[in-house]
Each structure stands twice: as structure tokens, then as C-alpha cells.
C-alpha atoms as a PDB file:
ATOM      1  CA  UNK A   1      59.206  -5.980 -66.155  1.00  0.00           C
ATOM      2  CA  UNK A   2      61.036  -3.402 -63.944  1.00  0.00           C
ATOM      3  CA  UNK A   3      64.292  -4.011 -61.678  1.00  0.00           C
ATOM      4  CA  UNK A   4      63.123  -2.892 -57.960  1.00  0.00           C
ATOM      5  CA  UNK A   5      65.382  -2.178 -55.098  1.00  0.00           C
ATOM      6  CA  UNK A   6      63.340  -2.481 -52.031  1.00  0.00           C
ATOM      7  CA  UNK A   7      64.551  -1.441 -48.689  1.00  0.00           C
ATOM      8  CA  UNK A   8      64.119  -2.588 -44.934  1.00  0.00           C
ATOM      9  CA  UNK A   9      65.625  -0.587 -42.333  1.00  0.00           C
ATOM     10  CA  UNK A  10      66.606  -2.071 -38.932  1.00  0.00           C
ATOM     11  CA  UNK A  11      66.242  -0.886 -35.634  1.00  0.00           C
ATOM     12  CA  UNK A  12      69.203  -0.493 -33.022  1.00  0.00           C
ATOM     13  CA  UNK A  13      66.690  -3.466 -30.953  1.00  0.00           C
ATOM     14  CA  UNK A  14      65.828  -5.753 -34.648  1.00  0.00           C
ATOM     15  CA  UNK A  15      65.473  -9.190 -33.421  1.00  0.00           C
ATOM     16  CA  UNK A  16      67.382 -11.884 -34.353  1.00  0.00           C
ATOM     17  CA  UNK A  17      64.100 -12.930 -36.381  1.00  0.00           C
ATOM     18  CA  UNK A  18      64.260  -9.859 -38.306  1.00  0.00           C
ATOM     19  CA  UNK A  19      65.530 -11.554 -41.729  1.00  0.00           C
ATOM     20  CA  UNK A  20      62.615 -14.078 -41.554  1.00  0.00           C
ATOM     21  CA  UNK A  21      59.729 -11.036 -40.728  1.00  0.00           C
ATOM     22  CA  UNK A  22      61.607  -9.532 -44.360  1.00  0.00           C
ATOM     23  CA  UNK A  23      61.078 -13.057 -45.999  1.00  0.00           C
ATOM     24  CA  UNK A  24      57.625 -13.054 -45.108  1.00  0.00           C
ATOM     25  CA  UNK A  25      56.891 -10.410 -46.634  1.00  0.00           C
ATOM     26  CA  UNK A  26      58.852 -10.959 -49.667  1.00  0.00           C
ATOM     27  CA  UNK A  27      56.686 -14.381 -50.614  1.00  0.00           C
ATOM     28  CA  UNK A  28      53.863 -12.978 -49.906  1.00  0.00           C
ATOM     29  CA  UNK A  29      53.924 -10.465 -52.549  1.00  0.00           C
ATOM     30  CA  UNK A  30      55.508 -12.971 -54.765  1.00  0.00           C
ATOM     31  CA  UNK A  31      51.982 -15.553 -54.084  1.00  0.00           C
ATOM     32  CA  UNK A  32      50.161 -12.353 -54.778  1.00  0.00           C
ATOM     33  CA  UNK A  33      51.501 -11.684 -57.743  1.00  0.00           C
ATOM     34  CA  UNK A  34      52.774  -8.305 -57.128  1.00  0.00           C
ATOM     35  CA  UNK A  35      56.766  -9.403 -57.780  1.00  0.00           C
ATOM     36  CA  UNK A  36      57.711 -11.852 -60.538  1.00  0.00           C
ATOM     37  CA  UNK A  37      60.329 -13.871 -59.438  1.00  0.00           C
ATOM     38  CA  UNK A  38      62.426 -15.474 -56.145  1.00  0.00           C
ATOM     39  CA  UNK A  39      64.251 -12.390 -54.729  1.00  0.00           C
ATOM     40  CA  UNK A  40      68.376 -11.466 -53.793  1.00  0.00           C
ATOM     41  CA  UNK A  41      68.814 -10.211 -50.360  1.00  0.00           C
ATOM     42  CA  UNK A  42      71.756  -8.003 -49.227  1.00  0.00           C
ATOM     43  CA  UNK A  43      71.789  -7.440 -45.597  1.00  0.00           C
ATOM     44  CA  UNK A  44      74.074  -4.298 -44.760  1.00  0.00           C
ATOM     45  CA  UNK A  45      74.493  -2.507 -41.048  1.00  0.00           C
ATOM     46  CA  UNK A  46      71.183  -1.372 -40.120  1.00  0.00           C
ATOM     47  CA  UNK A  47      69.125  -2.640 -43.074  1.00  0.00           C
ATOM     48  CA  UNK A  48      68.111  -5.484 -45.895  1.00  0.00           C
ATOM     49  CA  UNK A  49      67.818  -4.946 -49.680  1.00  0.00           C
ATOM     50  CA  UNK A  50      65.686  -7.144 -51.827  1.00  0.00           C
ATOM     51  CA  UNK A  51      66.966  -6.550 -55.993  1.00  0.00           C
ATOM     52  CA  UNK A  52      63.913  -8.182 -57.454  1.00  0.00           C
ATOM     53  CA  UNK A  53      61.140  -7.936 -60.487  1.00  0.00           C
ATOM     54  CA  UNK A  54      57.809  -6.213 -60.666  1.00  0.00           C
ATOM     55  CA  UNK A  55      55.300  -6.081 -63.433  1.00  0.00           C
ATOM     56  CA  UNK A  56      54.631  -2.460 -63.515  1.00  0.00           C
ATOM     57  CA  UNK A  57      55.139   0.754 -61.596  1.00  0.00           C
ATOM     58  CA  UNK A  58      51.894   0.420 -58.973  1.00  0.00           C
ATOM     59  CA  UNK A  59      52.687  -3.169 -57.985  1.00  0.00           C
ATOM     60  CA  UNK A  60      53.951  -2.281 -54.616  1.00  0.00           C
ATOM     61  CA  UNK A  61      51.629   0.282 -53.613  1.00  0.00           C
ATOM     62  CA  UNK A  62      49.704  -0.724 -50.174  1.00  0.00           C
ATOM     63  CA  UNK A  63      46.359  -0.760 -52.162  1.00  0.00           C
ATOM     64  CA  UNK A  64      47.105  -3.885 -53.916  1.00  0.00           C
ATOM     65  CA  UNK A  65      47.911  -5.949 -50.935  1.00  0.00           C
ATOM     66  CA  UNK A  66      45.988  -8.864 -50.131  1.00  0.00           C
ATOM     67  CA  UNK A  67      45.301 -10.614 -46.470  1.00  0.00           C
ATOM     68  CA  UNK A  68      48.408 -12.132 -46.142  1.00  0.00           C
ATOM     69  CA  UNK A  69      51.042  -8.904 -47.085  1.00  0.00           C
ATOM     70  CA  UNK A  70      48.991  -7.203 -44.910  1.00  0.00           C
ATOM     71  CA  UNK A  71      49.352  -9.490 -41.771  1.00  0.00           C
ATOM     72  CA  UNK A  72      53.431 -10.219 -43.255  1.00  0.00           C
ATOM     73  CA  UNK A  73      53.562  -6.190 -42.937  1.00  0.00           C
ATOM     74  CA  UNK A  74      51.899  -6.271 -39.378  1.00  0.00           C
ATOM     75  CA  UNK A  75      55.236  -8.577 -38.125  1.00  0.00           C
ATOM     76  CA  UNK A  76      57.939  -6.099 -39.395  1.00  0.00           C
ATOM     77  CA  UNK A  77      57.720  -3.630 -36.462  1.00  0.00           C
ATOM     78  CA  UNK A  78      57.639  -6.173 -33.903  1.00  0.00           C
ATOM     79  CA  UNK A  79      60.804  -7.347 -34.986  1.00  0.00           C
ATOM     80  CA  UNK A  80      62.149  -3.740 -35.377  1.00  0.00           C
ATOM     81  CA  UNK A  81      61.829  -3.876 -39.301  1.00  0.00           C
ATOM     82  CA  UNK A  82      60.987  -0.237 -40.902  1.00  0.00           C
ATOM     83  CA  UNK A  83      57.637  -0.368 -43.522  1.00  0.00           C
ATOM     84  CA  UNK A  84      59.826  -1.079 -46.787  1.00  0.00           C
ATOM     85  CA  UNK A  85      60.858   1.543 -49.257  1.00  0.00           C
ATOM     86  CA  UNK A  86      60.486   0.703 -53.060  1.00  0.00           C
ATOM     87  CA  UNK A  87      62.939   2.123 -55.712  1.00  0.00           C
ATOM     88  CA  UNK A  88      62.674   1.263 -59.453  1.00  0.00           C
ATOM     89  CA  UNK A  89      65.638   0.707 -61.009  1.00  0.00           C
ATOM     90  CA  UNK A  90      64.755   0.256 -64.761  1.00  0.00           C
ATOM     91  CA  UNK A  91      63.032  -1.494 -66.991  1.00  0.00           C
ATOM     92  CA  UNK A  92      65.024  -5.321 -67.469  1.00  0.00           C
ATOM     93  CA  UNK A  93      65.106  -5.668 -71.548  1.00  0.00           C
ATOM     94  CA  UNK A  94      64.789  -9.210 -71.286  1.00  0.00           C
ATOM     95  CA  UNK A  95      61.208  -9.359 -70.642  1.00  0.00           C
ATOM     96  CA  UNK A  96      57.938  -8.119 -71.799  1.00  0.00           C
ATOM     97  CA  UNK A  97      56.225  -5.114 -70.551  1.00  0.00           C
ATOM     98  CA  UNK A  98      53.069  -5.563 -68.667  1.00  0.00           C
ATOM     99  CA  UNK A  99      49.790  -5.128 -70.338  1.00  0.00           C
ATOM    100  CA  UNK A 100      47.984  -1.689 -70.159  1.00  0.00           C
ATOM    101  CA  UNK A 101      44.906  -2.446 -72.288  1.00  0.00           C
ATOM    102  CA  UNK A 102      42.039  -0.635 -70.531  1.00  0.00           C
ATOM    103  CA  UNK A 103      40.071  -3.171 -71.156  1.00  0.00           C
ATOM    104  CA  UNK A 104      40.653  -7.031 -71.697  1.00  0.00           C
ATOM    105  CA  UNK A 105      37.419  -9.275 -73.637  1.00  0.00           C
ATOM    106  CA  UNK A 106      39.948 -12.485 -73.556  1.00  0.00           C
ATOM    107  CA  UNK A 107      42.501 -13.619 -71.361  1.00  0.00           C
ATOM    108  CA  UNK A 108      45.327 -16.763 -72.469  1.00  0.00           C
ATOM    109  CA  UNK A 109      47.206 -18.929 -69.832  1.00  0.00           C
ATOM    110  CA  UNK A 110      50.258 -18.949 -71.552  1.00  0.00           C
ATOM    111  CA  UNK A 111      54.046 -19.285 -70.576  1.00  0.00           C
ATOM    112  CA  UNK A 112      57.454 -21.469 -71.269  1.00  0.00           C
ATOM    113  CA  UNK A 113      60.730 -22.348 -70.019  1.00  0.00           C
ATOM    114  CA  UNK A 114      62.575 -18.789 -70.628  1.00  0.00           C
ATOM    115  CA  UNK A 115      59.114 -16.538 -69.203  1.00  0.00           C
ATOM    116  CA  UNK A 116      59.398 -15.088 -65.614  1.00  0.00           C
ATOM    117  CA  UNK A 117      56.101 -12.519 -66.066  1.00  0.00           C
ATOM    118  CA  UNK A 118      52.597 -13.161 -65.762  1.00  0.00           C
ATOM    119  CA  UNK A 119      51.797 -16.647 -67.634  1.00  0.00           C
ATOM    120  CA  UNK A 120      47.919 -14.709 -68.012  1.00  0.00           C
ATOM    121  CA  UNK A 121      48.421 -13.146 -71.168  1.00  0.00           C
ATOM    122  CA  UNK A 122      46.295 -10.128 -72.274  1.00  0.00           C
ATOM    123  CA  UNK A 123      43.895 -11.236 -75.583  1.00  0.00           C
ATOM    124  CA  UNK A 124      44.875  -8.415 -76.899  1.00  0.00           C
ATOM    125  CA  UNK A 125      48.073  -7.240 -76.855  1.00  0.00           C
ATOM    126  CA  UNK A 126      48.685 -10.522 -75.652  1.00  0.00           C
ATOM    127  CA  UNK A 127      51.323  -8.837 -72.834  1.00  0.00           C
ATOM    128  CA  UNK A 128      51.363 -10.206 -69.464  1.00  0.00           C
ATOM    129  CA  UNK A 129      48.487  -9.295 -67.131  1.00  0.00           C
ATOM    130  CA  UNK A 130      50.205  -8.644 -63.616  1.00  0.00           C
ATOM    131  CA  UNK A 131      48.419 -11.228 -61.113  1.00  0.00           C
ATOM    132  CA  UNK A 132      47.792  -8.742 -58.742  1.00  0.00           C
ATOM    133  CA  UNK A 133      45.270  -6.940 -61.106  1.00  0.00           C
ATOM    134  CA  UNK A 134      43.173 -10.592 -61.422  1.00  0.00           C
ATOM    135  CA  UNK A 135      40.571 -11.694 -59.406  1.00  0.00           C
ATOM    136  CA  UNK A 136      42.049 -14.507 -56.828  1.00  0.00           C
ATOM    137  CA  UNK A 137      41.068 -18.053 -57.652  1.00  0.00           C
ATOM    138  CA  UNK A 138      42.126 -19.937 -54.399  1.00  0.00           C
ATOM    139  CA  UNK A 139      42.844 -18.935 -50.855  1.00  0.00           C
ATOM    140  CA  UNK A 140      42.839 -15.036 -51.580  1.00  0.00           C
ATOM    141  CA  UNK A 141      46.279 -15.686 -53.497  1.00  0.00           C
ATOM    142  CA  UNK A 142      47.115 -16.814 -57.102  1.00  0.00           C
ATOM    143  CA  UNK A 143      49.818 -19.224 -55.561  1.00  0.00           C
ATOM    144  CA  UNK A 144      47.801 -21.762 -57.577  1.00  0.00           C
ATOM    145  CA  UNK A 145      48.333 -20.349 -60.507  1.00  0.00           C
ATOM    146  CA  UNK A 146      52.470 -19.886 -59.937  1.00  0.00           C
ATOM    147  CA  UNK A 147      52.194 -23.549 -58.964  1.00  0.00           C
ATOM    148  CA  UNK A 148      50.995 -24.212 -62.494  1.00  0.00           C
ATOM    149  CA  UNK A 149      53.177 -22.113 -64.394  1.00  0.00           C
ATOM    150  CA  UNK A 150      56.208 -23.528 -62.787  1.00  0.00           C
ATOM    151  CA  UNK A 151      54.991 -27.144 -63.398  1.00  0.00           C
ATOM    152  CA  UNK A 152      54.290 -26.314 -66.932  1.00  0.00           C
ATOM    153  CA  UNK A 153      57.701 -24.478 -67.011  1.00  0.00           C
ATOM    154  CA  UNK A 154      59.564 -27.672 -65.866  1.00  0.00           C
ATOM    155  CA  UNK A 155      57.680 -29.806 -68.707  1.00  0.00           C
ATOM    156  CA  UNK A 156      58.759 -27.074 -71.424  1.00  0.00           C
ATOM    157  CA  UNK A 157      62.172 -27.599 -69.962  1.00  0.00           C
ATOM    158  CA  UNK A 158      61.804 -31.704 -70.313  1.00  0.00           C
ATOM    159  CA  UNK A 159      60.745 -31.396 -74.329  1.00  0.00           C
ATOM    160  CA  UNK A 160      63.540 -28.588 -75.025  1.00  0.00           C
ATOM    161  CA  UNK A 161      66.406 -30.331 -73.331  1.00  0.00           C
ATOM    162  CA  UNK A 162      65.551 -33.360 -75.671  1.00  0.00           C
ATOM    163  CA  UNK A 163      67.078 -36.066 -73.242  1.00  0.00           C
ATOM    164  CA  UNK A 164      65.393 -37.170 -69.667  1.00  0.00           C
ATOM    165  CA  UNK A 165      61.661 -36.901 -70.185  1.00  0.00           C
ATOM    166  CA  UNK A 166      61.534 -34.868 -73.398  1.00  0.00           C
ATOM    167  CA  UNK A 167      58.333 -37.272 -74.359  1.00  0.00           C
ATOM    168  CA  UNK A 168      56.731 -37.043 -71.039  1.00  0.00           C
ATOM    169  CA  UNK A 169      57.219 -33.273 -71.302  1.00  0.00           C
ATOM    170  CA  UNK A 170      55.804 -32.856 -74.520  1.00  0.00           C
ATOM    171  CA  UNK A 171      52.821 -35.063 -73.966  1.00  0.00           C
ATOM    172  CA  UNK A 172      51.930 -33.140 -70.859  1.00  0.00           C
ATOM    173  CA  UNK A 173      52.196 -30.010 -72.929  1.00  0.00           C
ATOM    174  CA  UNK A 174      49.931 -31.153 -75.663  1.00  0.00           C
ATOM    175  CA  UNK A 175      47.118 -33.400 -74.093  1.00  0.00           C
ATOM    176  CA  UNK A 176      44.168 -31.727 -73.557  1.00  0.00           C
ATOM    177  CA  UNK A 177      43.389 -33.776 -70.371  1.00  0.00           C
ATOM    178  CA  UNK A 178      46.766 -34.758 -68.812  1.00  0.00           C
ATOM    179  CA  UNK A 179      47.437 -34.120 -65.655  1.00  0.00           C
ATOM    180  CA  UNK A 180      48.557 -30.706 -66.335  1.00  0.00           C
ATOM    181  CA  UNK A 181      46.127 -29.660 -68.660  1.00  0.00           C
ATOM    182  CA  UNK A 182      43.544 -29.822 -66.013  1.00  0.00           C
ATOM    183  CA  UNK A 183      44.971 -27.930 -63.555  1.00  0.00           C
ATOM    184  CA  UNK A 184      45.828 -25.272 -65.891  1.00  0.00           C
ATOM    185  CA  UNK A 185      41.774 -25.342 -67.662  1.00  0.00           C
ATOM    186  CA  UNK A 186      40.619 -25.404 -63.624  1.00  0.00           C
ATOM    187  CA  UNK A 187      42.187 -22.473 -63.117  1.00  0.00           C
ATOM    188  CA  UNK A 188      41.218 -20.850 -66.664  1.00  0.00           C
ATOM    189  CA  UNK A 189      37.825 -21.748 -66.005  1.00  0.00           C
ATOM    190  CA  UNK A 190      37.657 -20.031 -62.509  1.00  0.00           C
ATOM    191  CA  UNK A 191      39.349 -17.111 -63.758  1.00  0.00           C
ATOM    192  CA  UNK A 192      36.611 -16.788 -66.715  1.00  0.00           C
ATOM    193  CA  UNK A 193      34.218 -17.280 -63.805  1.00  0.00           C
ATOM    194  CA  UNK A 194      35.737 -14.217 -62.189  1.00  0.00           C
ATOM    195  CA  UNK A 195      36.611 -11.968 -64.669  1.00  0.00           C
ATOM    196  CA  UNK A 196      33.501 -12.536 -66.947  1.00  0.00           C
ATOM    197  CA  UNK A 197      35.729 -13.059 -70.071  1.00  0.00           C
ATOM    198  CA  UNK A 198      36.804 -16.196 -71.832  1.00  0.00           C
ATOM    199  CA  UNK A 199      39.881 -17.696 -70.463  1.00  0.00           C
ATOM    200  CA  UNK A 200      42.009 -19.415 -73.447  1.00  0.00           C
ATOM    201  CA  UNK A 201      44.398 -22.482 -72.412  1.00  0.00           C
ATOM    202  CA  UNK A 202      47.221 -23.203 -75.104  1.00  0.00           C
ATOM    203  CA  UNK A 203      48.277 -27.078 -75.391  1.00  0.00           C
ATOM    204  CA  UNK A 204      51.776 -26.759 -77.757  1.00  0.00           C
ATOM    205  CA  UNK A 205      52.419 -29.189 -80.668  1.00  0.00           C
ATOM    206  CA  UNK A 206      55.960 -30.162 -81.085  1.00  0.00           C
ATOM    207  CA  UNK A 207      55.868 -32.680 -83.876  1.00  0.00           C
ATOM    208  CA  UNK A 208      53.391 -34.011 -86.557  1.00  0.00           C
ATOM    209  CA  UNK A 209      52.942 -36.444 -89.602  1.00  0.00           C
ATOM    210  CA  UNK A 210      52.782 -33.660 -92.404  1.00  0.00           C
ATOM    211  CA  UNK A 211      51.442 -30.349 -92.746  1.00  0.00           C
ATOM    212  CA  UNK A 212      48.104 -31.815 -94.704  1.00  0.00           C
ATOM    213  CA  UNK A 213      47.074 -33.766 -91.452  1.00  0.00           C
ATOM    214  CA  UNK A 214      48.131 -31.199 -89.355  1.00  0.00           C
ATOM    215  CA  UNK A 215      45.843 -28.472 -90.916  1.00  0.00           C
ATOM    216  CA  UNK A 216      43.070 -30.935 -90.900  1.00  0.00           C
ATOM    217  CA  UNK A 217      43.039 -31.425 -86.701  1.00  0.00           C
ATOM    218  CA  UNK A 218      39.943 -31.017 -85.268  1.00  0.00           C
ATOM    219  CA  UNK A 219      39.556 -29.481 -81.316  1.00  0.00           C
ATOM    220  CA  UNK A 220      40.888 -32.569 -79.087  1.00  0.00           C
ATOM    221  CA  UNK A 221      38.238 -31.802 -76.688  1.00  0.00           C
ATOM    222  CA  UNK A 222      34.583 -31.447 -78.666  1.00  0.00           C
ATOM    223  CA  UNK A 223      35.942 -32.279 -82.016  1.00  0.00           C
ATOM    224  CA  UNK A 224      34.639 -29.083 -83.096  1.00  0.00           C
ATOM    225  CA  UNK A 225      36.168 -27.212 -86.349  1.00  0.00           C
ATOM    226  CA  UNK A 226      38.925 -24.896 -84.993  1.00  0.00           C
ATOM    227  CA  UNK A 227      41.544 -23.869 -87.558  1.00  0.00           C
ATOM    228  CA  UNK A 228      41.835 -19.952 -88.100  1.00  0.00           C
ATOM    229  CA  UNK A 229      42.038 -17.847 -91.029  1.00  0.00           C
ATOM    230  CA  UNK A 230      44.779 -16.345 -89.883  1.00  0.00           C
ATOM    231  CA  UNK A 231      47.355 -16.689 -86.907  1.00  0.00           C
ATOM    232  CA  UNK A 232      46.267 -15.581 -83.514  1.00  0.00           C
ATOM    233  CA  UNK A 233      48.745 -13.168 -82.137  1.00  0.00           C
ATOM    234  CA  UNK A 234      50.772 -14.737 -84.814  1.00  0.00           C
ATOM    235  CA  UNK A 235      51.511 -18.170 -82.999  1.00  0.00           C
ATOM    236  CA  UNK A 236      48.074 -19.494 -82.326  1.00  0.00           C
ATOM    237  CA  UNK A 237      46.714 -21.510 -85.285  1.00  0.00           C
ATOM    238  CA  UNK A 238      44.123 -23.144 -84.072  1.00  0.00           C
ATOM    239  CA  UNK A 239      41.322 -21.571 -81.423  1.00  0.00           C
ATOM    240  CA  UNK A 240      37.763 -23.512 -79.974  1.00  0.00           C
ATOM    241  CA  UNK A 241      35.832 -21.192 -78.304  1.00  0.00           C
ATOM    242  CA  UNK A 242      33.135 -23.586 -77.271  1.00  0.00           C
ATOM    243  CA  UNK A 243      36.320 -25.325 -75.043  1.00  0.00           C
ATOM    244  CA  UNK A 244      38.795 -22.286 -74.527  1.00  0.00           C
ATOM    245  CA  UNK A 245      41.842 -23.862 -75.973  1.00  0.00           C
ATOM    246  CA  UNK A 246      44.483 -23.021 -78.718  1.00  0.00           C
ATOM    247  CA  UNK A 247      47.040 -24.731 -80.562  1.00  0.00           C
ATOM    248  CA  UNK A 248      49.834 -24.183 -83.437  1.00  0.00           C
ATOM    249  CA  UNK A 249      50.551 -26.257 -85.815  1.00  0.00           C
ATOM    250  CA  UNK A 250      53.822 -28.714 -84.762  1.00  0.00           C
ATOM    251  CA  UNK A 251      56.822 -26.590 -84.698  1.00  0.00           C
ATOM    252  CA  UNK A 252      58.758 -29.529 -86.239  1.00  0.00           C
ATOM    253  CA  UNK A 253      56.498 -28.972 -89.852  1.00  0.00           C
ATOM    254  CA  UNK A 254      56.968 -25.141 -89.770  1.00  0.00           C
ATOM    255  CA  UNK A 255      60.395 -23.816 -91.625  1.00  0.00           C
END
């Protein structure tokens, strides 16, 4: 992910509204997945700065815009707020780079507590996909999908913090039908629809009995055979393709 400096300049006449025309159009390319995360903003004489995230070089431009940063654009100059200027900073070295596979056969929804990028991962390189480049699955935004990750986030966070919730949290990571498992296979299912490519969800195993039973799971859903030769992108041990989901074996029998 890249550091991005974007710029609003004021008018001598900005209305008093001015910071909320800027916020607008800040969460709307966050719910359109063209920047990754919540946004600082510095307001100076004569102008606001946004320090924020963004997948790749193009997420910005004007051609990726959906409905809604176009209409958030449309209220700047009414409120005497300049078309924004982007600047990249740098890459950040805490996060991965965004995919640039010219082509993608499989797609993985796929995130935890620590990721800010994407949580569609390319099948490939298996780097994030930015959102914007995806097909919307609700309402002309992929708010749904942010919705998702952050509940799924908050779970991760319940299991790893290993005190209020931690069963809860890892249930909901590793049930194929919990209530956060379907959301996240809804949405991996309309984004196969969309893209025309399979749509992988991964449910994470935390503990097991012993490495013999473990290797001997069958897929939770059909019941199908679904143990891999090898590791998927060297994490994924487990992969139905008749249901679209992935596991590993329990991180508590591995080391």
C-alpha cells in the first residue's frame, strides 16, 4: 500500500460546511474501495490535507469513481472546496503490495486482525486485489464487503486476545455456517457471479485433537475429500472446490 497526501484547497467564501463536503468525499472512496483505511485530516489556512492509504498508484484517478464519489465531488465547489490534488508519498513497508496479475482464474476472501488492504486476495499471487478493480456486489459500493472484513477482523481480535470472547471468536472463524461465515460465502458467491471465477472463503482452525484426526477432516460443508498435496500459497491445507472454502490445519498442532 502507498502513503497519499491528498489536498483540498479553500476558497476566500468556503462555507462553514466545507470540512463535511471533504468528509464526504473521503468515505466515499473508502466504501469504494479506492483508499484502505479511516483517514487523518489537517486543516491549515486556506486548505485540508487527508494522510491516508491507497492500494496502488491509479486508485484516485476520476475513472475509477463510482456514483457516489462522483455526486461527493459535485458538493465540493458549492462549498468553495477545490477538486482534490493527490500526492504519493511512498510505499508504507508494513503492508502488502497490491496485486498486478493480468489476469486472476481464483479469487480468496481472506484477512485478520493486523490486515488493512484488500481482504480479496489474488489466487495467484495471493496479493490484495484493490476493491475498486472488482465488480460491485451491493448498492454500486463494496461497503458490504468492508462491513465483513471488519466483523471478521473483530472476531480474529476475540481468539488472539485469548480473554473476553476468544471461543466465540474462534467459532465464528471456523464454522462453515455461523453467522459470519454466511455473510462472507454471500458475498464470495456474488463476486464469483460477477467476476466469472471461483471465489474461495477461508474458515481458520485454531486448535485440534492431534495431527492424525486433523489430516483426516473432510469439507464441513459436502463432506467431500479436500486435503491437498501440498500447501496452498503455503497456509491453505485444505481446499473444496465443489463449496469454495479452505482451511489449515489447527495452528495449535503445527510447531
Amino acid at each position: 500500500m502507498l502513503v497519499v497526501e491528498v489536498t483540498f484547497q479553500l476558497a476566500m467564501s468556503a462555507a462553514p460546511e466545507a470540512s463535511e463536503a471533504v468528509t464526504h468525499v473521503l468515505a466515499a472512496w473508502l466504501k469504494n474501495g479506492q483508499i484502505e483505511v479511516d483517514w487523518q485530516l489537517i486543516e491549515r489556512e486556506k486548505e485540508f490535507i487527508a494522510i491516508t492509504l491507497v492500494p496502488d498508484q491509479a486508485a484516485l484517478d476520476p475513472a475509477n469513481a463510482n456514483q457516489y464519489v462522483r455526486e461527493a465531488m459535485e458538493c465540493l465547489a458549492p462549498q468553495g472546496v477545490s477538486t482534490p490534488s493527490a500526492r504519493i508519498r511512498g510505499p508504507n513497508p508494513d503492508f502488502d503490495p497490491a496485486c498486478t496479475c493480468e489476469a486472476r482464474p481464483s479469487l480468496i476472501l481472506f484477512t485478520n486482525l493486523l490486515s488493512k488492504a484488500s481482504p480479496v486476495r489474488c489466487g495467484t499471487c495471493f496479493m490484495p486485489v484493490p476493491l475498486y478493480q472488482l465488480p460491485h456486489t451491493q448498492d454500486l459500493e463494496h461497503l458490504n464487503i468492508l462491513q465483513w472484513a471488519a466483523d471478521y477482523r473483530a472476531c480474529d481480535t476475540l481468539q488472539m486476545h485469548c480473554t473476553t470472547g476468544e471461543r466465540f471468536g474462534e467459532g465464528q472463524l471456523a464454522s462453515h455456517d455461523g453467522s459470519l461465515s454466511r455473510q462472507g460465502r454471500a458475498i464470495a458467491s456474488a463476486l464469483a457471479n460477477r467476476t466469472g471465477v471461483p471465489v474461495y472463503y477461508y474458515l481458520f482452525k485454531a486448535r485440534g485433537r492431534t495431527r492424525a484426526t486433523e489430516l483426516k477432516r473432510t469439507c464441513p460443508s459436502c463432506r467431500g475429500e479436500w486435503r491437498l498435496p501440498e500447501p496452498w500459497h503455503r497456509q491453505f491445507e485444505f481446499r473444496c472446490d465443489t463449496c469454495s472454502l479452505l482451511s489449515n490445519i489447527a495452528c495449535s498442532l503445527n510447531g
